[in-house]
N, C-alpha and C. Protein backbone atom coordinates (compact mmCIF):
# COMPACT_ATOMS: atom_id res chain seq x y z
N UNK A 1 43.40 0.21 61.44
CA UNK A 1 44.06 -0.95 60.86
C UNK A 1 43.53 -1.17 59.43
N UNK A 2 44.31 -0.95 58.81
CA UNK A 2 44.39 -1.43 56.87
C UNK A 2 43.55 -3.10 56.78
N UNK A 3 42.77 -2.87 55.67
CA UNK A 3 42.54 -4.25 55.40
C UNK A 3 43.14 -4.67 54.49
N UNK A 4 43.65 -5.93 54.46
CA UNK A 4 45.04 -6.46 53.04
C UNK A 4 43.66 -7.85 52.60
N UNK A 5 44.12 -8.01 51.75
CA UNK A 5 43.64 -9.23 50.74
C UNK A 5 44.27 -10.40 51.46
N UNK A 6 43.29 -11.38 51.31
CA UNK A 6 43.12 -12.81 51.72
C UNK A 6 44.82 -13.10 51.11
N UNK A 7 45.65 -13.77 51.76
CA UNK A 7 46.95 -14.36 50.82
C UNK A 7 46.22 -14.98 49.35
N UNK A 8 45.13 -16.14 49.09
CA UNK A 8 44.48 -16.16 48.02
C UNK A 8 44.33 -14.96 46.98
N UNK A 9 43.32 -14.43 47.51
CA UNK A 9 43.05 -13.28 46.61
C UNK A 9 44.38 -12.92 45.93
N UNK A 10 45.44 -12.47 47.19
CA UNK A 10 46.62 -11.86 46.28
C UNK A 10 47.25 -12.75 45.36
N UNK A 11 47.10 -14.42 45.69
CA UNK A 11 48.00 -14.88 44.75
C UNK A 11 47.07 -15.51 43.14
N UNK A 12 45.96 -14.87 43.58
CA UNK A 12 44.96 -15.23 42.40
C UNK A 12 45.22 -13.65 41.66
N UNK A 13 45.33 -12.90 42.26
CA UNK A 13 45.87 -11.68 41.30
C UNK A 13 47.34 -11.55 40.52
N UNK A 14 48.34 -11.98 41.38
CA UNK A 14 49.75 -12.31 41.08
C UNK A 14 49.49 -13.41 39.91
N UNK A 15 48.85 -14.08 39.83
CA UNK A 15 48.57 -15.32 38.66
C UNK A 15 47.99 -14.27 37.75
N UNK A 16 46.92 -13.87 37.75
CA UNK A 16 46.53 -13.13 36.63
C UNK A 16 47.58 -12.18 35.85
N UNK A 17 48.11 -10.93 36.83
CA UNK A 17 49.11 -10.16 35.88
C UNK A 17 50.03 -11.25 35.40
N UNK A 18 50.76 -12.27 36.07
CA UNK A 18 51.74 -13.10 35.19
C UNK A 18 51.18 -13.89 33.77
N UNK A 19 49.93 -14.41 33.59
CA UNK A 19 49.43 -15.07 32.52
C UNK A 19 48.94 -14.22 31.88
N UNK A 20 48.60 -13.05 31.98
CA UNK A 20 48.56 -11.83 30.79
C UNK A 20 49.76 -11.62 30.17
N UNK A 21 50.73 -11.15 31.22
CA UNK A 21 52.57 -10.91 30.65
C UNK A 21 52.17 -12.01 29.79
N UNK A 22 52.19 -13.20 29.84
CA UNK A 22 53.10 -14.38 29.09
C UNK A 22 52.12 -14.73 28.08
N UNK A 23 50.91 -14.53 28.01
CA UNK A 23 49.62 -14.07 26.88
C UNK A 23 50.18 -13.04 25.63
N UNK A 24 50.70 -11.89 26.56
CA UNK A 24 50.94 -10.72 25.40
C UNK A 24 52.37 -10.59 24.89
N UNK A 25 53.07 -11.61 25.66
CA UNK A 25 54.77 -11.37 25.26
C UNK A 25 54.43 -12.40 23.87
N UNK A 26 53.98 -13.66 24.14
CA UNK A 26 53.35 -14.49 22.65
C UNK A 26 52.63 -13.78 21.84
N UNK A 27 51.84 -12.97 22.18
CA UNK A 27 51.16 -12.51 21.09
C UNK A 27 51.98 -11.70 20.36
N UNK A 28 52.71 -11.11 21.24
CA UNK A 28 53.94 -9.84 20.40
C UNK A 28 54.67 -10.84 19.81
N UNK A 29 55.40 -11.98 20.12
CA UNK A 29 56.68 -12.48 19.47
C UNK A 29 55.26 -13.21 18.11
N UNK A 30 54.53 -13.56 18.16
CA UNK A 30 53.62 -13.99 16.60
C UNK A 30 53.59 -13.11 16.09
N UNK A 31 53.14 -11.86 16.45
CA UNK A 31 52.61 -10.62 15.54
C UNK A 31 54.38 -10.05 14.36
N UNK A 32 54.99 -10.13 14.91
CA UNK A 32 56.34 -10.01 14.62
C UNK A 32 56.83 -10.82 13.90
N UNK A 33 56.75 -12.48 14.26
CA UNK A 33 57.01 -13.51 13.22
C UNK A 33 55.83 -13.23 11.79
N UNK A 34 54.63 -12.82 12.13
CA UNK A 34 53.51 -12.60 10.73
C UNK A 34 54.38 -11.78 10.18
N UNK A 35 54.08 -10.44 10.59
CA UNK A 35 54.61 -9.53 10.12
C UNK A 35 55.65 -9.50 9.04
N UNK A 36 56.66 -10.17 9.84
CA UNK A 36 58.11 -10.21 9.41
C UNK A 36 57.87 -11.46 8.07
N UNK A 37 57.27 -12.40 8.23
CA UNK A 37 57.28 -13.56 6.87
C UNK A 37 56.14 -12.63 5.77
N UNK A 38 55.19 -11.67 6.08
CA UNK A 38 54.63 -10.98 5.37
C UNK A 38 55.97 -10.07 4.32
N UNK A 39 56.29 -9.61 5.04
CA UNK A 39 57.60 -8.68 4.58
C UNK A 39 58.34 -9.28 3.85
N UNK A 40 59.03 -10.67 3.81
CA UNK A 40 59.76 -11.55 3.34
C UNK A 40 59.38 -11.48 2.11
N UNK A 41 57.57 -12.43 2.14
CA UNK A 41 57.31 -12.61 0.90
C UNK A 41 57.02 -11.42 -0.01
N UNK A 42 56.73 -10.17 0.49
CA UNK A 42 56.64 -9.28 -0.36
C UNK A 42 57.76 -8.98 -1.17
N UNK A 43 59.06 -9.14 -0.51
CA UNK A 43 60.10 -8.68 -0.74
C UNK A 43 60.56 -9.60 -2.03
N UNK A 44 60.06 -11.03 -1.72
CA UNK A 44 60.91 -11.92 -2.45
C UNK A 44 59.95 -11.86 -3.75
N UNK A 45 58.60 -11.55 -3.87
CA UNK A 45 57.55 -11.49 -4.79
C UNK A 45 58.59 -10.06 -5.63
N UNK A 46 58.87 -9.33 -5.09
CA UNK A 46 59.30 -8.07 -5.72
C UNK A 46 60.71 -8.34 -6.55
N UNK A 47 61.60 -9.01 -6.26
CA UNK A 47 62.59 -9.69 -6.52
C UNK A 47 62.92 -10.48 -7.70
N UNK A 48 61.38 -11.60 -7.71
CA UNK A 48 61.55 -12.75 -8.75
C UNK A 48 61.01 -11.88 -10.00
N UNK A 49 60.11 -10.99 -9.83
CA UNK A 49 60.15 -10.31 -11.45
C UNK A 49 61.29 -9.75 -11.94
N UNK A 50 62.92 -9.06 -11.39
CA UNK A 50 63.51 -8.65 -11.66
C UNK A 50 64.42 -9.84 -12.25
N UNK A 51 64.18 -10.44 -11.56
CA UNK A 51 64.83 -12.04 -12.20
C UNK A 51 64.96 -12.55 -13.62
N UNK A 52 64.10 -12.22 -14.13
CA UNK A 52 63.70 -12.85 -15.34
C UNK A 52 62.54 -13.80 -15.44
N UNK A 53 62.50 -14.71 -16.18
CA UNK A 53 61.88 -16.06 -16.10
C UNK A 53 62.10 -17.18 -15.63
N UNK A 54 61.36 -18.03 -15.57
CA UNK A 54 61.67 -19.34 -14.04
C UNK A 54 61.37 -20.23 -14.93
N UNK A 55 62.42 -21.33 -14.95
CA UNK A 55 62.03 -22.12 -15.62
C UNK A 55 60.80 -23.49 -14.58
N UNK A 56 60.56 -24.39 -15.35
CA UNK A 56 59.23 -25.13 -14.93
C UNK A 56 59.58 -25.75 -13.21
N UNK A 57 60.63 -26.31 -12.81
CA UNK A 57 61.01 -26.58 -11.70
C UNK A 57 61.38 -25.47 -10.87
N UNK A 58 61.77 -24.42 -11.21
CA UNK A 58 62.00 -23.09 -10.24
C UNK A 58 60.92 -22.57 -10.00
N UNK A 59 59.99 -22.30 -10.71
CA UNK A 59 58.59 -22.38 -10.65
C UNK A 59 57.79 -23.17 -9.70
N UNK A 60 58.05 -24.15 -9.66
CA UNK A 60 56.84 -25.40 -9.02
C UNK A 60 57.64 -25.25 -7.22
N UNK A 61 58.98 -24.76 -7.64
CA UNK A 61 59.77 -24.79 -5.91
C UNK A 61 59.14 -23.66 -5.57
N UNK A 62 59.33 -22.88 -6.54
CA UNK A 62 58.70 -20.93 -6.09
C UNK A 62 57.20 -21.58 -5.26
N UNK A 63 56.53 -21.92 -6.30
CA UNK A 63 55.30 -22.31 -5.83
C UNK A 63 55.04 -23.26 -4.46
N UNK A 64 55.67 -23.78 -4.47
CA UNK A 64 55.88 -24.63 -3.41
C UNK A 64 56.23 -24.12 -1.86
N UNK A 65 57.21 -23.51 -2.20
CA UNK A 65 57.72 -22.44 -1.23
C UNK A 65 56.51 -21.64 -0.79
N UNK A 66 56.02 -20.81 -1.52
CA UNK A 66 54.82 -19.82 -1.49
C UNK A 66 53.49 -20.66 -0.54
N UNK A 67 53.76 -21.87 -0.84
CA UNK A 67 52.38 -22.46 -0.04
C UNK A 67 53.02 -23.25 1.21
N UNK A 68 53.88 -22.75 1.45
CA UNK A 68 54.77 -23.32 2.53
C UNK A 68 54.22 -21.54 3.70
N UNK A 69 54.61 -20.88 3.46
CA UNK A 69 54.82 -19.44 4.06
C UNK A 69 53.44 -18.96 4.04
N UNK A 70 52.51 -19.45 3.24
CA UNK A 70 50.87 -19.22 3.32
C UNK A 70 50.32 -20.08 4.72
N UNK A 71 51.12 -21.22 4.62
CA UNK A 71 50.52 -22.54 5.59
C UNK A 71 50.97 -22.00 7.03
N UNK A 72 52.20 -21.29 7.06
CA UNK A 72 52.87 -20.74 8.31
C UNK A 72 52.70 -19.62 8.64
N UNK A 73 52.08 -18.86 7.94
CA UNK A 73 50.98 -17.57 8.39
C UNK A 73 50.01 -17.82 8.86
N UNK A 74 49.28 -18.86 8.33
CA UNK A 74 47.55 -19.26 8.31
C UNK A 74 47.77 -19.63 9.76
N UNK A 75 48.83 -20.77 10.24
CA UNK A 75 49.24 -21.43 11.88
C UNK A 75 49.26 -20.23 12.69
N UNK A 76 50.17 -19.33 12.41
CA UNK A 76 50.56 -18.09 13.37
C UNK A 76 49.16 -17.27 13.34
N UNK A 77 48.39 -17.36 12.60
CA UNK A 77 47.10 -16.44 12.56
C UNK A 77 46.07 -17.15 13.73
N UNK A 78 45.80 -18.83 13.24
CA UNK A 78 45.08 -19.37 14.19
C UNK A 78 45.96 -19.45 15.36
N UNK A 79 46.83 -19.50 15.90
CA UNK A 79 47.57 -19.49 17.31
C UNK A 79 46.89 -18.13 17.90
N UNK A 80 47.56 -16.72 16.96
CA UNK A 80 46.98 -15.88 17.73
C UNK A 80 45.49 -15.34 18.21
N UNK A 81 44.55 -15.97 17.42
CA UNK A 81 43.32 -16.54 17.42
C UNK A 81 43.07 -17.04 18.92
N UNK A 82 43.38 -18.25 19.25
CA UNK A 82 43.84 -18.86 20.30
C UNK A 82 44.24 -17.93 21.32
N UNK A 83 45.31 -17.31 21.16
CA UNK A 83 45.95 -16.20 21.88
C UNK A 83 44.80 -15.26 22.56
N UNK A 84 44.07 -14.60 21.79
CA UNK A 84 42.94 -13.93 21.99
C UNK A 84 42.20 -14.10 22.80
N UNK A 85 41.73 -15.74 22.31
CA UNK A 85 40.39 -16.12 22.95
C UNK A 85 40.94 -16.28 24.69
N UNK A 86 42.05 -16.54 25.08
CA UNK A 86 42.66 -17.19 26.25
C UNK A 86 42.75 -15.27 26.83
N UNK A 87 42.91 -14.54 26.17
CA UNK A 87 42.55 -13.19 26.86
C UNK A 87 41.43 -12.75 27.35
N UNK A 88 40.57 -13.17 26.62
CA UNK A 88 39.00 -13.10 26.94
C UNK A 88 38.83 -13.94 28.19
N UNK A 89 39.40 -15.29 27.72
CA UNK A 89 38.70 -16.23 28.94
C UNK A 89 39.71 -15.30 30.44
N UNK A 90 41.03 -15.11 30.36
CA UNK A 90 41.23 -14.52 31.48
C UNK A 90 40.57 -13.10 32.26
N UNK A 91 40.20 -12.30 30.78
CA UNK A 91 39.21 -11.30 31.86
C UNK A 91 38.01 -12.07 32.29
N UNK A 92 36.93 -13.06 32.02
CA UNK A 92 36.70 -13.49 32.20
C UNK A 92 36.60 -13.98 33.51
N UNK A 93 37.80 -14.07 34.13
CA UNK A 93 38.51 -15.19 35.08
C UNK A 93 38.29 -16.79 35.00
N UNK A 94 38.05 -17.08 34.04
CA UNK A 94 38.10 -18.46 33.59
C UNK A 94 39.04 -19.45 32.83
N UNK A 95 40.47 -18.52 32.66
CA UNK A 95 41.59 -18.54 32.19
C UNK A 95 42.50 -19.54 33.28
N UNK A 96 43.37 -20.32 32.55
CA UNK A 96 44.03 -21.13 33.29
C UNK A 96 43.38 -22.26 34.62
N UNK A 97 42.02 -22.60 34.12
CA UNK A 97 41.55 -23.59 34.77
C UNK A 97 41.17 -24.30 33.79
N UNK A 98 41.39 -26.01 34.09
CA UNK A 98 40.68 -26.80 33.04
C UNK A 98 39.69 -26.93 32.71
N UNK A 99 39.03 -27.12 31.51
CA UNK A 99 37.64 -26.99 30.94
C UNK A 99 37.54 -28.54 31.73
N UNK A 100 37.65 -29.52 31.77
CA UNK A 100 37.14 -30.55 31.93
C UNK A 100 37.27 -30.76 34.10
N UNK A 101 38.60 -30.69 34.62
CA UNK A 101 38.28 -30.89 36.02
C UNK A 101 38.14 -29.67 36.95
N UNK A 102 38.44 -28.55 35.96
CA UNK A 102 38.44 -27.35 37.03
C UNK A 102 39.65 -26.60 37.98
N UNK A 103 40.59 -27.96 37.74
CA UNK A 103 41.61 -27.60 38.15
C UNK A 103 42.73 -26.08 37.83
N UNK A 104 43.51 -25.94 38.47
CA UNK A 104 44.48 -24.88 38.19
C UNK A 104 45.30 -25.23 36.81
N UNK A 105 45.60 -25.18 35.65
CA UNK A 105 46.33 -25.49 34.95
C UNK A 105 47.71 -24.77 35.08
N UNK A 106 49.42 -25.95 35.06
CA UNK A 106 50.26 -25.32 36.17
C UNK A 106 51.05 -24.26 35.20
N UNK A 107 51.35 -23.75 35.78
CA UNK A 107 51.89 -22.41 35.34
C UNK A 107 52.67 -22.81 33.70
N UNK A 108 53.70 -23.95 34.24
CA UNK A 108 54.40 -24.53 33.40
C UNK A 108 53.76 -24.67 32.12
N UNK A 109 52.71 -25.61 32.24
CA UNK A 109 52.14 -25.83 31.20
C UNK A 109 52.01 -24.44 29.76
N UNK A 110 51.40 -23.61 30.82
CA UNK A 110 50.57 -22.24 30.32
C UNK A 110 51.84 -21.62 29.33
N UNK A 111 52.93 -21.76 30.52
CA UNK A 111 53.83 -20.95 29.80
C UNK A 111 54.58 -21.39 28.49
N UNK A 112 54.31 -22.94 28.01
CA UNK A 112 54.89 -23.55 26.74
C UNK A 112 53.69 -23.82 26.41
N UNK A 113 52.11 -23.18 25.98
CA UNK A 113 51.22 -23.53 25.82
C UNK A 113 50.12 -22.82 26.29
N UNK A 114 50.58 -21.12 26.51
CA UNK A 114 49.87 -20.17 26.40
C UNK A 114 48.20 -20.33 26.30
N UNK A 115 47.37 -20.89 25.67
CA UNK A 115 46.40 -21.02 25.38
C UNK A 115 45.63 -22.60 25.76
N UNK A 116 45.95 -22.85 26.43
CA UNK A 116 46.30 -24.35 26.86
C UNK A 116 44.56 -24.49 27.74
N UNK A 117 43.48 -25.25 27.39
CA UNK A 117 42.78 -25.42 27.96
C UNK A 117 42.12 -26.91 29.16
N UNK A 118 42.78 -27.46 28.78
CA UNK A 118 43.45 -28.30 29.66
C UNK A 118 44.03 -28.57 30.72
N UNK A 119 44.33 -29.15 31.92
CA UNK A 119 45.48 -29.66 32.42
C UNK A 119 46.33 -31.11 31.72
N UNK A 120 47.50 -31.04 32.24
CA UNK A 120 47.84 -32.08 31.40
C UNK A 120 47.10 -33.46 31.66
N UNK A 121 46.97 -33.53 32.75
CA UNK A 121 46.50 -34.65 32.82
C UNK A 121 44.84 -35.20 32.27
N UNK A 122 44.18 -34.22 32.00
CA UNK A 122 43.34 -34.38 31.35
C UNK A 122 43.21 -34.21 30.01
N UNK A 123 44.26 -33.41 29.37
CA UNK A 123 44.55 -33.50 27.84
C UNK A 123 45.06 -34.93 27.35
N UNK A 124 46.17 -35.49 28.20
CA UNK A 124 46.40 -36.91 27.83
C UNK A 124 45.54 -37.56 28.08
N UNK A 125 44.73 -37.62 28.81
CA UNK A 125 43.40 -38.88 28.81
C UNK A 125 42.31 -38.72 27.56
N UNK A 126 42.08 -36.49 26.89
CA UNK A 126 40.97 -37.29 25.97
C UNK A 126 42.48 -37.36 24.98
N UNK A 127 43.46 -37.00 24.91
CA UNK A 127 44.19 -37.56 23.17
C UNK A 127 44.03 -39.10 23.32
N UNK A 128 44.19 -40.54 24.69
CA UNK A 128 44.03 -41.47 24.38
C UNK A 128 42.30 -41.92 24.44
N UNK A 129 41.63 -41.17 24.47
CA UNK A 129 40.36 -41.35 24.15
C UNK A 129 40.10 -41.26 23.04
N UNK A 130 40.53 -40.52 22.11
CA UNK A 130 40.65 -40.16 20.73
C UNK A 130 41.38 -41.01 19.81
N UNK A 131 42.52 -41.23 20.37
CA UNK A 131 43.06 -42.44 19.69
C UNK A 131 42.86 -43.56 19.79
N UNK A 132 41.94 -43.86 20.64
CA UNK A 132 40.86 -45.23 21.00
C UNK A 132 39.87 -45.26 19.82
N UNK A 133 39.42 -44.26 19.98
CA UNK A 133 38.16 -43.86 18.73
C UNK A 133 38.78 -43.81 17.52
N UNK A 134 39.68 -43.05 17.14
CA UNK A 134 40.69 -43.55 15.47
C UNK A 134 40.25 -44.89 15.52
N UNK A 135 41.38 -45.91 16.21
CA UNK A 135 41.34 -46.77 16.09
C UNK A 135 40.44 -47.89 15.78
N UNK A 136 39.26 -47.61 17.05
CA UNK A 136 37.93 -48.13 16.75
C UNK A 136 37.19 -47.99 15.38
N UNK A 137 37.75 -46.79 14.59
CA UNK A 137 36.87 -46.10 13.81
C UNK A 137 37.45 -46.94 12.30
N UNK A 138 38.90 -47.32 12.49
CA UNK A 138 39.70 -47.99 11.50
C UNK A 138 39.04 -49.64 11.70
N UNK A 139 38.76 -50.02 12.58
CA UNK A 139 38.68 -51.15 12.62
C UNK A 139 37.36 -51.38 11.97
N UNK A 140 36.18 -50.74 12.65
CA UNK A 140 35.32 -50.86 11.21
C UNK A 140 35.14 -50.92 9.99
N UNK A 141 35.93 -49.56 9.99
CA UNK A 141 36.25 -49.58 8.45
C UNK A 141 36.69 -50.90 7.83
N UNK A 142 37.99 -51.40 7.95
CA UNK A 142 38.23 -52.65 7.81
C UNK A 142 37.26 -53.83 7.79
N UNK A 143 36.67 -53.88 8.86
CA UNK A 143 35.32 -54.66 9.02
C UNK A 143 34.48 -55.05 8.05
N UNK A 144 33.82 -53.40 8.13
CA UNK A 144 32.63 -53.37 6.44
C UNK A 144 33.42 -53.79 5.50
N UNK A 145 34.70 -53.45 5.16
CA UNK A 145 35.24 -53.53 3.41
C UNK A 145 35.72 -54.87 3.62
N UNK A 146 35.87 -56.09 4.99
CA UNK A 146 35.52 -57.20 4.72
C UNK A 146 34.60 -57.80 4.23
N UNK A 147 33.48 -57.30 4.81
CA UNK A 147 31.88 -57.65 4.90
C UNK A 147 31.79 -57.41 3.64
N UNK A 148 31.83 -56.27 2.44
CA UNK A 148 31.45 -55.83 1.41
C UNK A 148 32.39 -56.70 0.58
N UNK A 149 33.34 -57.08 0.60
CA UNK A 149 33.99 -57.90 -0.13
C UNK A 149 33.45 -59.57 -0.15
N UNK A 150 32.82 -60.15 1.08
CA UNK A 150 31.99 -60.99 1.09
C UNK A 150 31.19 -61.66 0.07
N UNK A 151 30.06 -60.20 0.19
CA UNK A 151 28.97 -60.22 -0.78
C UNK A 151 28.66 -59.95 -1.75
């Protein structure tokens, strides 16, 4: 008689190959979006010299533009960053459990949020912990620059 895996075991393995798939299908569709806005701007850098000259507002949009597509590389770079590290933590096997209760983080989540260390329900408790603390942190502020206006 064959020995088979605990139903667990198997569905703790069935979880793993699926959150790798959906790890590396993101990492491919970023690597592709870099790639491809890399290509863009080369293309369009190659372009505006044939152009001629820019006057001061075509310029400042050029420029503008340019730090637009820097800012949306730099995002897609730290995502896949992110991406990475959530590969590690899954060989690991520490992937898709919450840092804070331990819980399973649900599939759902993972899959609009790939890198997701959290469950939700503990991500919404520290963002309103955090926005407790803003808040708190404004109100001081306010406070002292009463106080300092005082004296």
């Amino acid at each position: 008689m064959a020995v088979t895996k605990a139903p667990r075991e198997q569905m703790n393995r069935d979880r793993y190959v699926e959150l790798k798939k959906i790890l590396e299908e993101r990492r491919r569709e970023i690597m592709s979006e870099v790639q491809g806005r890399m290509r863009d701007v080369r293309a369009e850098g190659a372009g505006s010299t044939v152009q001629g000259v820019l006057d001061a507002a075509e310029s400042s949009e050029a420029d503008i533009q340019d730090e637009i597509e820097f800012a949306l590389i730099q995002m897609k770079a730290e995502t896949l960053n992110k991406i990475d590290e959530a590969l590690r933590r899954l060989e690991e096997g520490t992937f898709g459990y919450c840092f804070e209760c331990g819980e399973e983080i649900s599939e759902r989540r993972l899959r609009a949020l790939p890198f997701a260390v959290r469950c939700k329900d503990c991500e919404e408790a520290r963002e309103v912990a955090q926005q407790r603390e803003r808040l708190m942190a404004q109100r001081r502020g306010a406070a002292s620059l009463f106080l300092d206006m005082q004296g």
